[in-house]
C-alpha atoms as a PDB file:
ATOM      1  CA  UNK A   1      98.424 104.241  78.328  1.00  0.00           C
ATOM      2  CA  UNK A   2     100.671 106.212  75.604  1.00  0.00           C
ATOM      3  CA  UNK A   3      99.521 104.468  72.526  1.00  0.00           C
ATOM      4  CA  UNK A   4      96.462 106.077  72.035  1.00  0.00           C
ATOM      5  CA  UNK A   5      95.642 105.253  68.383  1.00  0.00           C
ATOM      6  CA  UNK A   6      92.022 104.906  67.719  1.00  0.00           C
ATOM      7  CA  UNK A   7      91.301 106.463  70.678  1.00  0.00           C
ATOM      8  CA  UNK A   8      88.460 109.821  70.806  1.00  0.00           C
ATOM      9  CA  UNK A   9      89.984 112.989  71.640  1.00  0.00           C
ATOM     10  CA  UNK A  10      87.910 112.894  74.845  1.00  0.00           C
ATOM     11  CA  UNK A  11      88.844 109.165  75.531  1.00  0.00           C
ATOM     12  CA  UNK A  12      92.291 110.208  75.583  1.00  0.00           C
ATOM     13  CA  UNK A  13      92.408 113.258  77.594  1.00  0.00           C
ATOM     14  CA  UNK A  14      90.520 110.936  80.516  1.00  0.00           C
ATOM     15  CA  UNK A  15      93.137 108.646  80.161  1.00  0.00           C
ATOM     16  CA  UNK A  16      95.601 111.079  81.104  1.00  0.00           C
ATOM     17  CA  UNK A  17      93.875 112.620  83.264  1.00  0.00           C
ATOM     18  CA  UNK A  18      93.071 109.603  85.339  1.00  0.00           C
ATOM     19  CA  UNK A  19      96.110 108.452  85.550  1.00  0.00           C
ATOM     20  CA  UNK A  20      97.255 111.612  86.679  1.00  0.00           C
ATOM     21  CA  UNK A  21      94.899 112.177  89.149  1.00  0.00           C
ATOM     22  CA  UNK A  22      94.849 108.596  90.503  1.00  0.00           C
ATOM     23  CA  UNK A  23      98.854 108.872  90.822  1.00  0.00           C
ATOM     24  CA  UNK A  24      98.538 112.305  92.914  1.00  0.00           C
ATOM     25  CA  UNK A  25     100.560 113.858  90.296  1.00  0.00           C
ATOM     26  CA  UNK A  26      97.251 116.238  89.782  1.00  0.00           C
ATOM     27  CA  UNK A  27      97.037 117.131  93.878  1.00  0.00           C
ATOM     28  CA  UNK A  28      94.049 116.614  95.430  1.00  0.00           C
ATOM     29  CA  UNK A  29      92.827 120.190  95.705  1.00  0.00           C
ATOM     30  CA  UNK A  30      94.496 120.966  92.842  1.00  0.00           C
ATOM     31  CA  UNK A  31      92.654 122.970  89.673  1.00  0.00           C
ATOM     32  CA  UNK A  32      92.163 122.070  86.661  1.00  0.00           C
ATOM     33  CA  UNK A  33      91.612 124.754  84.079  1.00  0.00           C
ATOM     34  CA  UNK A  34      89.332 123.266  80.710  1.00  0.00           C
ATOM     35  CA  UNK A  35      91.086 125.982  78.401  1.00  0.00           C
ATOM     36  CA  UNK A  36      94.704 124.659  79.231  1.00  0.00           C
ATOM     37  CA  UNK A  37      93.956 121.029  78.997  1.00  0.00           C
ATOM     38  CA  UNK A  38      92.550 121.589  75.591  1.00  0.00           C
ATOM     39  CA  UNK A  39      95.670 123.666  74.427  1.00  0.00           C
ATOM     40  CA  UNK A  40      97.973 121.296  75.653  1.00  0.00           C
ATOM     41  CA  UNK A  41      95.971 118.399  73.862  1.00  0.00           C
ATOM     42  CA  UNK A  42      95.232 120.027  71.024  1.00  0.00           C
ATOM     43  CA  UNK A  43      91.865 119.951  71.103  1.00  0.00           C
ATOM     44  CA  UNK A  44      88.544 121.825  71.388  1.00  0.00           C
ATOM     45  CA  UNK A  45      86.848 122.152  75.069  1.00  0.00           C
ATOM     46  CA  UNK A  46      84.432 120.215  74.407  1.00  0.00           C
ATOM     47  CA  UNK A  47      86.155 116.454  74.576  1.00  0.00           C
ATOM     48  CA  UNK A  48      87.729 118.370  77.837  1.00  0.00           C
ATOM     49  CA  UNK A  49      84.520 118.578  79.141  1.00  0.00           C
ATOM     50  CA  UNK A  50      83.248 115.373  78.292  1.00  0.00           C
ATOM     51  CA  UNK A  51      86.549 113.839  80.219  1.00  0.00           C
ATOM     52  CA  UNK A  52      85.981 116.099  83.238  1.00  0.00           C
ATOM     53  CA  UNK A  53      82.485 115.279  83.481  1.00  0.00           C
ATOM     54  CA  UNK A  54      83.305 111.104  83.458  1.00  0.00           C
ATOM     55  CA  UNK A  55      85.841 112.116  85.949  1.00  0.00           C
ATOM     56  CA  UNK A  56      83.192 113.506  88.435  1.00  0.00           C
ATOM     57  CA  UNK A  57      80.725 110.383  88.291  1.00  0.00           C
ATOM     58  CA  UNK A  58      83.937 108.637  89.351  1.00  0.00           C
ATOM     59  CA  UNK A  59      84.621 110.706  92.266  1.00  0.00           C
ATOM     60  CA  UNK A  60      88.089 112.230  91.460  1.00  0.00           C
ATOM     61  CA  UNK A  61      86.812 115.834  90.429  1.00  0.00           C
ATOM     62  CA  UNK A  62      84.464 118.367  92.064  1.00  0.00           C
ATOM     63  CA  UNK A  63      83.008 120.305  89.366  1.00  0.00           C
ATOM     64  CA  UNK A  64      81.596 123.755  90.420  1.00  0.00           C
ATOM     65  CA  UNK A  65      79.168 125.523  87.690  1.00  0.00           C
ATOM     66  CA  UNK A  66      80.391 128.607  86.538  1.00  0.00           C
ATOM     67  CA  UNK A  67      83.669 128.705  88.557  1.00  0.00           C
ATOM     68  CA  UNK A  68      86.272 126.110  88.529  1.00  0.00           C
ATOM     69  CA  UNK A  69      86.618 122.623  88.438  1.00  0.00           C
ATOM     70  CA  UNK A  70      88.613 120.730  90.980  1.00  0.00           C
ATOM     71  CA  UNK A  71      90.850 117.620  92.043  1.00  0.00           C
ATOM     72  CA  UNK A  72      88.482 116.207  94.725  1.00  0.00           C
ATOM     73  CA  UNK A  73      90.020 116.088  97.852  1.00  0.00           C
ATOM     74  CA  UNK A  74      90.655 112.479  98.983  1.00  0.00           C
ATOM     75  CA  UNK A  75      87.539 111.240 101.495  1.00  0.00           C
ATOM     76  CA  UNK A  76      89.036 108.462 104.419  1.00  0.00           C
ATOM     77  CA  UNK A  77      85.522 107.704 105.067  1.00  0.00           C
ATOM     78  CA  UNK A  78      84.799 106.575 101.301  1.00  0.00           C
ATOM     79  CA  UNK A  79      88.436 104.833 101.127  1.00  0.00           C
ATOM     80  CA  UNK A  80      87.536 103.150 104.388  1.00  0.00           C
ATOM     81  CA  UNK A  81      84.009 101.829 102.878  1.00  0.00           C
ATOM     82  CA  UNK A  82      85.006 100.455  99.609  1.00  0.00           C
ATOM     83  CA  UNK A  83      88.404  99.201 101.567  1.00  0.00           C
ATOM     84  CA  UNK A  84      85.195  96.771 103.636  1.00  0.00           C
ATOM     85  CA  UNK A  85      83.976  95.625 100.293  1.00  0.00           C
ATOM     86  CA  UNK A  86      87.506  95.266  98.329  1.00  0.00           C
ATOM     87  CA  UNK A  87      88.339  93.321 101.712  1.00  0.00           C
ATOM     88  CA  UNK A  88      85.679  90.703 101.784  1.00  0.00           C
ATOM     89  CA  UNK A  89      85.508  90.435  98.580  1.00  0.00           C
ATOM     90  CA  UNK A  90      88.847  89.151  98.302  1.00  0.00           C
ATOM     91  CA  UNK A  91      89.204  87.003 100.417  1.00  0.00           C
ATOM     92  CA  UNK A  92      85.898  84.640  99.210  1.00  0.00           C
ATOM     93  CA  UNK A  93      87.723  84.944  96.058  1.00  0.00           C
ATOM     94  CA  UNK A  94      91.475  84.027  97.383  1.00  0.00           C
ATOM     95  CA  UNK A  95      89.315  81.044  99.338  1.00  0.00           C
ATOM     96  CA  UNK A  96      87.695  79.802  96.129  1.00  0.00           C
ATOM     97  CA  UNK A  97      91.043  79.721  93.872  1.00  0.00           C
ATOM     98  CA  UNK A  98      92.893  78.490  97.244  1.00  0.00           C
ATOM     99  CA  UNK A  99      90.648  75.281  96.758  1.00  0.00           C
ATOM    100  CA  UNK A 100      91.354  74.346  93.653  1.00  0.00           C
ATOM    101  CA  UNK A 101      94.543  76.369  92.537  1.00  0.00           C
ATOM    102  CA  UNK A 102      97.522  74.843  89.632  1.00  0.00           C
ATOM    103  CA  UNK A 103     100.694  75.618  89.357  1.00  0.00           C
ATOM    104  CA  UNK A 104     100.293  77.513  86.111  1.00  0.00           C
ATOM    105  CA  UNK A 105      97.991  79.597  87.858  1.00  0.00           C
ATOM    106  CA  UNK A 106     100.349  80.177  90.696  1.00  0.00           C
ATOM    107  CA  UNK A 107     102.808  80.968  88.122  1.00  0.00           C
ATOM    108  CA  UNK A 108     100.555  83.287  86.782  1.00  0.00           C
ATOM    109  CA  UNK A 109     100.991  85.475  90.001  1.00  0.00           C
ATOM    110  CA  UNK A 110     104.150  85.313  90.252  1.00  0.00           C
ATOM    111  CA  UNK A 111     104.802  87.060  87.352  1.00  0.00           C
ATOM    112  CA  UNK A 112     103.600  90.410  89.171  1.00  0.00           C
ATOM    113  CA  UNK A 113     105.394  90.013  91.866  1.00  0.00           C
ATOM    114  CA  UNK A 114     108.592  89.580  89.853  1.00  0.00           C
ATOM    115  CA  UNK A 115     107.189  92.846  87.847  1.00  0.00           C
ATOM    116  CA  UNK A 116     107.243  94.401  90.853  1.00  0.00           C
ATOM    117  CA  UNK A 117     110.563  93.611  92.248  1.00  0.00           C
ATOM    118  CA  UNK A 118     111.785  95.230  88.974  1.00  0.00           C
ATOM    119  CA  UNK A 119     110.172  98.134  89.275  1.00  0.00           C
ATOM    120  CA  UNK A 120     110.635  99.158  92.930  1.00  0.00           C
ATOM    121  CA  UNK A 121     113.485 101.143  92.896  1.00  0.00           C
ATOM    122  CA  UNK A 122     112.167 103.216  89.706  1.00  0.00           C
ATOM    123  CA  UNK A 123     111.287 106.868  89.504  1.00  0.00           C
ATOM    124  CA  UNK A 124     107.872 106.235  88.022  1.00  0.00           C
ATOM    125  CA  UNK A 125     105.898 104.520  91.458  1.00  0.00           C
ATOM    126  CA  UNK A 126     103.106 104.466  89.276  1.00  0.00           C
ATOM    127  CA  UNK A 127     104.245 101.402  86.955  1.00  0.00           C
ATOM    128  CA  UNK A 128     105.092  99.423  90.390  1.00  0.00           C
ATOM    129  CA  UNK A 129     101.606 100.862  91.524  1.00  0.00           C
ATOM    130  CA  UNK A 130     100.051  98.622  87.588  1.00  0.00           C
ATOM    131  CA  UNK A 131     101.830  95.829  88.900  1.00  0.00           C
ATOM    132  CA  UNK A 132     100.189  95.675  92.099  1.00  0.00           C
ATOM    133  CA  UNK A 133      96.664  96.305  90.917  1.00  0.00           C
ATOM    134  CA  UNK A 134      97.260  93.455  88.469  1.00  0.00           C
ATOM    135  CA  UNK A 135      98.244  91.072  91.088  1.00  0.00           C
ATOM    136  CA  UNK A 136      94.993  91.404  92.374  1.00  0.00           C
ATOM    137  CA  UNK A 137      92.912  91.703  89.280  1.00  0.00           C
ATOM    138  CA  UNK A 138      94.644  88.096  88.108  1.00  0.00           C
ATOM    139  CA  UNK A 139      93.246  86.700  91.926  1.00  0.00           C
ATOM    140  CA  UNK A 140      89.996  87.691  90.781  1.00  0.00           C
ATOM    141  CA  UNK A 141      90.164  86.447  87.027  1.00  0.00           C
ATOM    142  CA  UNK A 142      91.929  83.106  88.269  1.00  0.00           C
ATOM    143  CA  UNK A 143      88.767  82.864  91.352  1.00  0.00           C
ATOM    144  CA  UNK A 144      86.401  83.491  88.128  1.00  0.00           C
ATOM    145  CA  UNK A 145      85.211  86.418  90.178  1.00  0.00           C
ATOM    146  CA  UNK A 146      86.602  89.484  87.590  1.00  0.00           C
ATOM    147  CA  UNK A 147      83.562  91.362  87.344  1.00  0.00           C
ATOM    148  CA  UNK A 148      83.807  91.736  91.538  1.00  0.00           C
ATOM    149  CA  UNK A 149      87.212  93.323  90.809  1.00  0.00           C
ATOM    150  CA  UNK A 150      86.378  95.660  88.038  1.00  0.00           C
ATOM    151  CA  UNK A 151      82.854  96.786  89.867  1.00  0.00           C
ATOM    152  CA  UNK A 152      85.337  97.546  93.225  1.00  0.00           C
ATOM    153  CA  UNK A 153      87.928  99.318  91.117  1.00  0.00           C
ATOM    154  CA  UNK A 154      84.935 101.864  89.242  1.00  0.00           C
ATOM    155  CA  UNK A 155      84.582 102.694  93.209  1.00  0.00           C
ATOM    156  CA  UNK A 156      88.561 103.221  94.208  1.00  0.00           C
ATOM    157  CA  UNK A 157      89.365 106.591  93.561  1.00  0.00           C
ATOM    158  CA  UNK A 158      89.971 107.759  97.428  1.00  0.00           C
ATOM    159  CA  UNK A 159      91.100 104.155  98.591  1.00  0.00           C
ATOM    160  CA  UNK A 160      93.786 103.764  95.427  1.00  0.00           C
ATOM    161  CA  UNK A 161      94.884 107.284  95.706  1.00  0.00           C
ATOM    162  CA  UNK A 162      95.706 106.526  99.494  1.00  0.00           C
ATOM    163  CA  UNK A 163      97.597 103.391  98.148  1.00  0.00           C
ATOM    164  CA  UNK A 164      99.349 105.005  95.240  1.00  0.00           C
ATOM    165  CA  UNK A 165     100.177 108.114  98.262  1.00  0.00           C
ATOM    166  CA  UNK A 166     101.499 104.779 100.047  1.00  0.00           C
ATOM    167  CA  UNK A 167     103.968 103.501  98.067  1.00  0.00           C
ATOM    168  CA  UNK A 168     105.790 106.721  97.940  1.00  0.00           C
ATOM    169  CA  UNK A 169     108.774 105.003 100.140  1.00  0.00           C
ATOM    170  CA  UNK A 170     110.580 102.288  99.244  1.00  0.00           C
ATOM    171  CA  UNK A 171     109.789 100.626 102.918  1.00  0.00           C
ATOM    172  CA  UNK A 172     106.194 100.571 101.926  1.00  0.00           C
ATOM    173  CA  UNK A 173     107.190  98.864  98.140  1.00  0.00           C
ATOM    174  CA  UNK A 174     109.102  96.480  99.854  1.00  0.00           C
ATOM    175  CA  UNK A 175     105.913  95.721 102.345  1.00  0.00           C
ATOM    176  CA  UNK A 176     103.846  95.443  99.143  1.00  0.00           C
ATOM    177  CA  UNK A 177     105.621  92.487  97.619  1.00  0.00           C
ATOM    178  CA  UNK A 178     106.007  90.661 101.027  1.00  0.00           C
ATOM    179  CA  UNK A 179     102.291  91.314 101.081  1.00  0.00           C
ATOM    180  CA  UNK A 180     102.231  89.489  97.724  1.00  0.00           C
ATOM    181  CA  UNK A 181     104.260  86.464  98.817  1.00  0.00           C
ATOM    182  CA  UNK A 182     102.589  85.814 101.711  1.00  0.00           C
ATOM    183  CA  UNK A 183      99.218  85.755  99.657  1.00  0.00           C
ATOM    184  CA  UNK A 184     101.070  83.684  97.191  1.00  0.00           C
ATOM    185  CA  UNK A 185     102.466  81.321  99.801  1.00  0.00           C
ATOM    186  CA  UNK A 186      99.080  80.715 101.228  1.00  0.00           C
ATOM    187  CA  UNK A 187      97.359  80.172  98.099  1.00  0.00           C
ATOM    188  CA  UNK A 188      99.752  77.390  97.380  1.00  0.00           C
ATOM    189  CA  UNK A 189      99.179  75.822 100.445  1.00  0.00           C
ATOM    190  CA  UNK A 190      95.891  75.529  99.924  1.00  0.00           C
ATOM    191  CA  UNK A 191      95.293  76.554 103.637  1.00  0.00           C
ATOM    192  CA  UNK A 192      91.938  79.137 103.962  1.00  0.00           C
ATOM    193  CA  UNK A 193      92.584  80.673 107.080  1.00  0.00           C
ATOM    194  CA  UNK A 194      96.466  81.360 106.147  1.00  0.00           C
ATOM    195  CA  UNK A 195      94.733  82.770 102.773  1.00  0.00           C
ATOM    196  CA  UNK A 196      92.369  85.130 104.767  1.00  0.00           C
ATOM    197  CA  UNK A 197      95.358  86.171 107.127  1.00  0.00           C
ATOM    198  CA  UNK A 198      97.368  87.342 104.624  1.00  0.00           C
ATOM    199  CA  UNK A 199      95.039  89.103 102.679  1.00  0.00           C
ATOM    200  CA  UNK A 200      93.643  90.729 105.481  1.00  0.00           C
ATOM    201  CA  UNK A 201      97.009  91.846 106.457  1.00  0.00           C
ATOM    202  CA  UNK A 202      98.190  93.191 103.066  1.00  0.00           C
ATOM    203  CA  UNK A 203      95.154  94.927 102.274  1.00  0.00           C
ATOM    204  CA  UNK A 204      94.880  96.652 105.691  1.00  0.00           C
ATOM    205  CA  UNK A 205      98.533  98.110 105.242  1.00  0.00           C
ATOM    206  CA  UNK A 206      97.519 101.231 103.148  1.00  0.00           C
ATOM    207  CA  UNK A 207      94.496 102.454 105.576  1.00  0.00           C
ATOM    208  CA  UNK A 208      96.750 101.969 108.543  1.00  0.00           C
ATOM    209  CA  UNK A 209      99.409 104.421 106.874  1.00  0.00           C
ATOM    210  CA  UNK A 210      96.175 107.519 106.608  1.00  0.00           C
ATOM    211  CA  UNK A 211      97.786 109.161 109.698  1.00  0.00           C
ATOM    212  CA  UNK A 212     100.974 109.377 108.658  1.00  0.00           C
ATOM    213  CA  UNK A 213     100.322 110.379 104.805  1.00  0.00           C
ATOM    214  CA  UNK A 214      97.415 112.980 106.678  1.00  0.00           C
ATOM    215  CA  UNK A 215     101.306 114.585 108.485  1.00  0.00           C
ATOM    216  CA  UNK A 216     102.672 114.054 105.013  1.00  0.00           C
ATOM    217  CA  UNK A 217     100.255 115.488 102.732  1.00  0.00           C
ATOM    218  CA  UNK A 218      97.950 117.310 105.101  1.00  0.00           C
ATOM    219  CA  UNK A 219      96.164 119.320 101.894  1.00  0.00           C
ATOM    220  CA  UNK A 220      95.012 115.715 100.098  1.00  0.00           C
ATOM    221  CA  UNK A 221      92.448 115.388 102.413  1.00  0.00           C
ATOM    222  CA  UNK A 222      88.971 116.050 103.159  1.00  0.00           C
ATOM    223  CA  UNK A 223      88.908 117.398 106.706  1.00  0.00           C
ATOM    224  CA  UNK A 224      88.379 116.269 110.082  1.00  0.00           C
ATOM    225  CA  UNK A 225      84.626 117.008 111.294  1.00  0.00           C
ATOM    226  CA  UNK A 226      86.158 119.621 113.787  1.00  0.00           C
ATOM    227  CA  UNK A 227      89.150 121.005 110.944  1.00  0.00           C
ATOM    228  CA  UNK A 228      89.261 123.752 108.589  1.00  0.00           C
ATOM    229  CA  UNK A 229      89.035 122.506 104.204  1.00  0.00           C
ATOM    230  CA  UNK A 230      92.462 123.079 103.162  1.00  0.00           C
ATOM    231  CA  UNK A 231      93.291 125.698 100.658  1.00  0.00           C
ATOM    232  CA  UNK A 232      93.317 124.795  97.234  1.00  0.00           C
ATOM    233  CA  UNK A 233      96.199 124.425  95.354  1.00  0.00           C
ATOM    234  CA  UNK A 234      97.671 125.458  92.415  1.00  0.00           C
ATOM    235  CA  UNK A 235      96.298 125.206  88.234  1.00  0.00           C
ATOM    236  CA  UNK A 236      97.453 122.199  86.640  1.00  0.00           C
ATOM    237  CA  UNK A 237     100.680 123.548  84.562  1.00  0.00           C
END
């Protein structure tokens, strides 16, 4: 996302934004002040505002009239519904490409495993994060199902943030590719139930972690029903 010729003004501070945001490097909680996103763009509030606004209709900022505009806070209960859809979803589609699957297309995947295994020990988690997200966008395209994945993915900004949160720790990178191979192994076998094992098992790894990234980053979240909100943070610098 840096080359960002022919791009609007507002186009381009979403882009940043959302990848920002979706990466946790904006905190949940976190404020966002219009008049120093448009300084540090370079631009008028008023692409700012058209960003922030896209943002909202895609869950990942609360916007509050006349007072502040804020990092949404990430909702289990959302993650955990789109995480039922992204889950069945998948595996129909891993089923159908299992059936019928080449070896170029296997190849195909492959290649974002091997992506990933270069990027896992780097200091930007959100390039490994791409590579995972295209791993499962090519299932999709190869299933001739990629309008399921891009429909899910408009839906994914409390289930990917919880992913991206994730694969903080190498452990969990590692977990991701192994996911990955086993999904790959399957596929090549051409054996359903071994494809809707391992998907099922690789894409239930991130909502199993919630308690643990809830110890971890116990301000992302939206609270329990019986829990106080936590604070909110500080401006975006």
């Amino acid at each position: 996302m840096n080359n960002y010729s022919g791009v609007s003004s507002a186009q381009k501070v979403y882009q940043v934004l959302y990848t920002k945001l979706m990466a946790c490097e904006i905190h949940p909680g976190q404020i966002l002040s219009k008049q120093e996103i448009a300084a540090q763009f370079g631009v008028s509030q008023g692409p700012v505002r058209d960003a922030i606004i896209r943002l909202e209709t895609e869950g990942l900022v609360n916007i509050y009239p006349q007072s502040k505009t804020v990092a949404s806070l990430i909702d289990v209960k959302q993650a955990h519904d789109i995480h039922f859809v992204r889950m069945s979803s998948e595996v129909e589609a891993g089923k159908i490409l299992a059936k019928s699957i080449t070896d170029s297309q296997l190849r195909k995947l492959r290649i974002w495993i091997e992506r990933q295994k270069v990027e896992v020990n780097s200091d930007d988690k959100s390039v490994f994060s791409l590579m995972e997200t295209n791993f499962h966008n090519q299932l999709f395209e190869l299933a001739g199902v990629k309008g399921v994945f891009s429909l899910i993915q408009a839906q994914c900004a409390h289930y990917d943030r919880i992913r991206e949160l994730s694969v903080t720790t190498l452990h969990n990178r590692n977990e991701s590719i192994e996911g990955h191979e086993g999904i790959l192994e399957s596929l090549s076998l051409k054996d359903l139930a071994k494809v809707e094992a391992s998907i099922r098992n690789h894409l239930e790894k991130a909502l199993s972690l919630v308690g643990e990234l809830k110890t971890r980053f116990p301000n992302y979240f939206l609270p329990d029903l019986d829990g106080n909100r936590p604070m909110v943070l500080q401006k975006v610098s």
